[in-house]
C-alpha atoms as a PDB file:
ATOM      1  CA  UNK A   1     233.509-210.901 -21.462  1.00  0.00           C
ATOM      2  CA  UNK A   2     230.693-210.380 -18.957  1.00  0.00           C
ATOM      3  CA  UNK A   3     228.153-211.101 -21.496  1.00  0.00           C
ATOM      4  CA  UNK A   4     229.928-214.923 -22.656  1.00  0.00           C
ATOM      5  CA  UNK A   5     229.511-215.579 -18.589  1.00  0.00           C
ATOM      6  CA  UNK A   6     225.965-214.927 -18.595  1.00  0.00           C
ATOM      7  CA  UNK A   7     225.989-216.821 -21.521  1.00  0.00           C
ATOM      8  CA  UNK A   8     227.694-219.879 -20.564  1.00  0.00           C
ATOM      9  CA  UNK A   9     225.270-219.421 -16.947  1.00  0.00           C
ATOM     10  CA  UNK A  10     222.255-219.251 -18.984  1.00  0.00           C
ATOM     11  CA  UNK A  11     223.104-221.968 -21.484  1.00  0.00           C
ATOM     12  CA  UNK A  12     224.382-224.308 -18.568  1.00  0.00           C
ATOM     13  CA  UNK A  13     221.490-224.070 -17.120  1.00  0.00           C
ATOM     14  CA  UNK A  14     218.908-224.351 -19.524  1.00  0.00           C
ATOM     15  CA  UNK A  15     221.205-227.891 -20.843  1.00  0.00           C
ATOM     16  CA  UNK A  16     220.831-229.353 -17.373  1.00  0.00           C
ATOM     17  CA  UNK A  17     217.381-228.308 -16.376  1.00  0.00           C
ATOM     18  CA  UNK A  18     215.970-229.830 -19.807  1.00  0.00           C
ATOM     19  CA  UNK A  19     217.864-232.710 -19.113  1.00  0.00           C
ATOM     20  CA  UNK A  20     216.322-233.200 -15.585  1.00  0.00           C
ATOM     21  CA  UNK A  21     213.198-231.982 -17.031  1.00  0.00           C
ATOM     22  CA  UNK A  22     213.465-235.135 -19.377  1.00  0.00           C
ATOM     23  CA  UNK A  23     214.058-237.405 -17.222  1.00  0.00           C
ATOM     24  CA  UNK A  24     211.387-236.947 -14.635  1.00  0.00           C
ATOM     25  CA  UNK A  25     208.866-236.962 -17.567  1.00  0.00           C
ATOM     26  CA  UNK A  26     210.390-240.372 -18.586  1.00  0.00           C
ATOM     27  CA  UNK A  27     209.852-241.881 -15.267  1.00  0.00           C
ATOM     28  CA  UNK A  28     206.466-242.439 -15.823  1.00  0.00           C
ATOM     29  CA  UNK A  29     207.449-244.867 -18.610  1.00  0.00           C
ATOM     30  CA  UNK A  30     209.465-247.212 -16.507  1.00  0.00           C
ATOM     31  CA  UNK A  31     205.933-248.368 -14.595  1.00  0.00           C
ATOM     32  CA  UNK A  32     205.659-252.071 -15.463  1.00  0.00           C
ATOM     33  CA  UNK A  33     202.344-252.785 -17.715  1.00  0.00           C
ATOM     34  CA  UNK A  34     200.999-249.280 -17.340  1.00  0.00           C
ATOM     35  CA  UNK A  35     203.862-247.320 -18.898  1.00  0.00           C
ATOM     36  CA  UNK A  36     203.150-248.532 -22.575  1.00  0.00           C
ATOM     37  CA  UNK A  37     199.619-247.083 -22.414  1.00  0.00           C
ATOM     38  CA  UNK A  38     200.120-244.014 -21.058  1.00  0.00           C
ATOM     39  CA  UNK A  39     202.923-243.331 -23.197  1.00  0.00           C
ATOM     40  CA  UNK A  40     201.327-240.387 -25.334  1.00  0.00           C
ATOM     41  CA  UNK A  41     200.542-238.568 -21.783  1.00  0.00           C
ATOM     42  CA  UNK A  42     203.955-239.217 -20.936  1.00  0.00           C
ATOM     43  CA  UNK A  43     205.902-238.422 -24.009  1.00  0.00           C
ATOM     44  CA  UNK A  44     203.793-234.591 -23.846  1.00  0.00           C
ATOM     45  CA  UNK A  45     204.310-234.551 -19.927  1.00  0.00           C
ATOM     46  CA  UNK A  46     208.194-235.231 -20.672  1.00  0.00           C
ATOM     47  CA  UNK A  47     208.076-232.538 -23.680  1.00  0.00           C
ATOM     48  CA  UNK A  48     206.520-230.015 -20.890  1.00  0.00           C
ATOM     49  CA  UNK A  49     208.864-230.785 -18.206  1.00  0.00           C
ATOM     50  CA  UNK A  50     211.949-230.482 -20.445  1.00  0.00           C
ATOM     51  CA  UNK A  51     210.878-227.018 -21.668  1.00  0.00           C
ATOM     52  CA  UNK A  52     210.037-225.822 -18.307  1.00  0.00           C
ATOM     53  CA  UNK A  53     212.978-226.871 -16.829  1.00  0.00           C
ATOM     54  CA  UNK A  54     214.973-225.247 -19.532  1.00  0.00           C
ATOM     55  CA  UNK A  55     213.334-222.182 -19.004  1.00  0.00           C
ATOM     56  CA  UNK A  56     214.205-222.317 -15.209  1.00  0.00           C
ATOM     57  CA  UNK A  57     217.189-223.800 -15.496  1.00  0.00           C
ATOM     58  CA  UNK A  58     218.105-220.723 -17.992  1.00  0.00           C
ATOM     59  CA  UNK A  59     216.654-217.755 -15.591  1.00  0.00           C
ATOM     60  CA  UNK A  60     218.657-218.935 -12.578  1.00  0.00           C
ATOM     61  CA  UNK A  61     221.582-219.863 -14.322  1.00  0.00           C
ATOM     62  CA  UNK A  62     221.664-216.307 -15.787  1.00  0.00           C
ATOM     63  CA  UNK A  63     220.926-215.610 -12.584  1.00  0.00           C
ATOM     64  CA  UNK A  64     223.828-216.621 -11.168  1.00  0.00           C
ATOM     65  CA  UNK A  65     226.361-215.530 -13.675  1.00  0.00           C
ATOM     66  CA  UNK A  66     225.220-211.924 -12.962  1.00  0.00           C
ATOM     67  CA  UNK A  67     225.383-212.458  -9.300  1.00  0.00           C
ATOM     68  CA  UNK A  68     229.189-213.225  -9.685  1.00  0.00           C
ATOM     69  CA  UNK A  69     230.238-209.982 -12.026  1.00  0.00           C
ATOM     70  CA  UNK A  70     228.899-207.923  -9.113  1.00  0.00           C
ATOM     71  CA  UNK A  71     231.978-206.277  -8.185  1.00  0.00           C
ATOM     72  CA  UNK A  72     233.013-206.134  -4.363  1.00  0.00           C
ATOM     73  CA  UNK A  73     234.627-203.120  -2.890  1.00  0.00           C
ATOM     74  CA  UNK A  74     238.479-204.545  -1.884  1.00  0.00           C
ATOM     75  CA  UNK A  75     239.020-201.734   0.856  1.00  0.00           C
ATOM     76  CA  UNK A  76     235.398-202.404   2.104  1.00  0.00           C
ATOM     77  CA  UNK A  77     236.125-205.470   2.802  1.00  0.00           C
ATOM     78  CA  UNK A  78     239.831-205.515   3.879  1.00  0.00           C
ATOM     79  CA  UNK A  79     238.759-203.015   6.285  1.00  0.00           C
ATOM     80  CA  UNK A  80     236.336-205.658   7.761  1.00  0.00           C
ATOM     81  CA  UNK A  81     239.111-208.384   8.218  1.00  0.00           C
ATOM     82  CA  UNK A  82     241.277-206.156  10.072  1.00  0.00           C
ATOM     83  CA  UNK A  83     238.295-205.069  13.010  1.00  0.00           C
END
């Protein structure tokens, strides 16, 4: 079970930060008369950004997933609440 949530984290992750990866190397296209030409430097800049933020995306998610399956100590705590 533990190791499906790190899963999901890490998959989540890498998903969204390709995504967003993608779509800040597209933004170069969308400039009006320049776009077209620098196309090639944008479609390897887009290809670079994707994978990087995949890779990130998939560290911290994983990240994250283990952070929550650290278990807190119920007494510990209770014992706070009560002060």
């Amino acid at each position: 079970m533990k190791l499906l949530i790190v899963l999901v984290g890490v998959t989540l992750g890498a998903v969204v930060g390709g995504v967003l990866g993608m779509l800040l190397g597209l933004g170069a296209l969308a400039i009006p008369g320049v776009g077209p030409m620098i196309a090639a430097g944008s479609l390897a800049t887009m290809l670079g950004t994707a994978s990087v933020g995949a890779m990130t995306g998939a560290l911290l998610g994983g990240l994250m997933s283990l952070l929550l399956l650290i278990p807190v100590n119920k007494r510990r705590l209770s014992s706070r609440e009560q002060r």
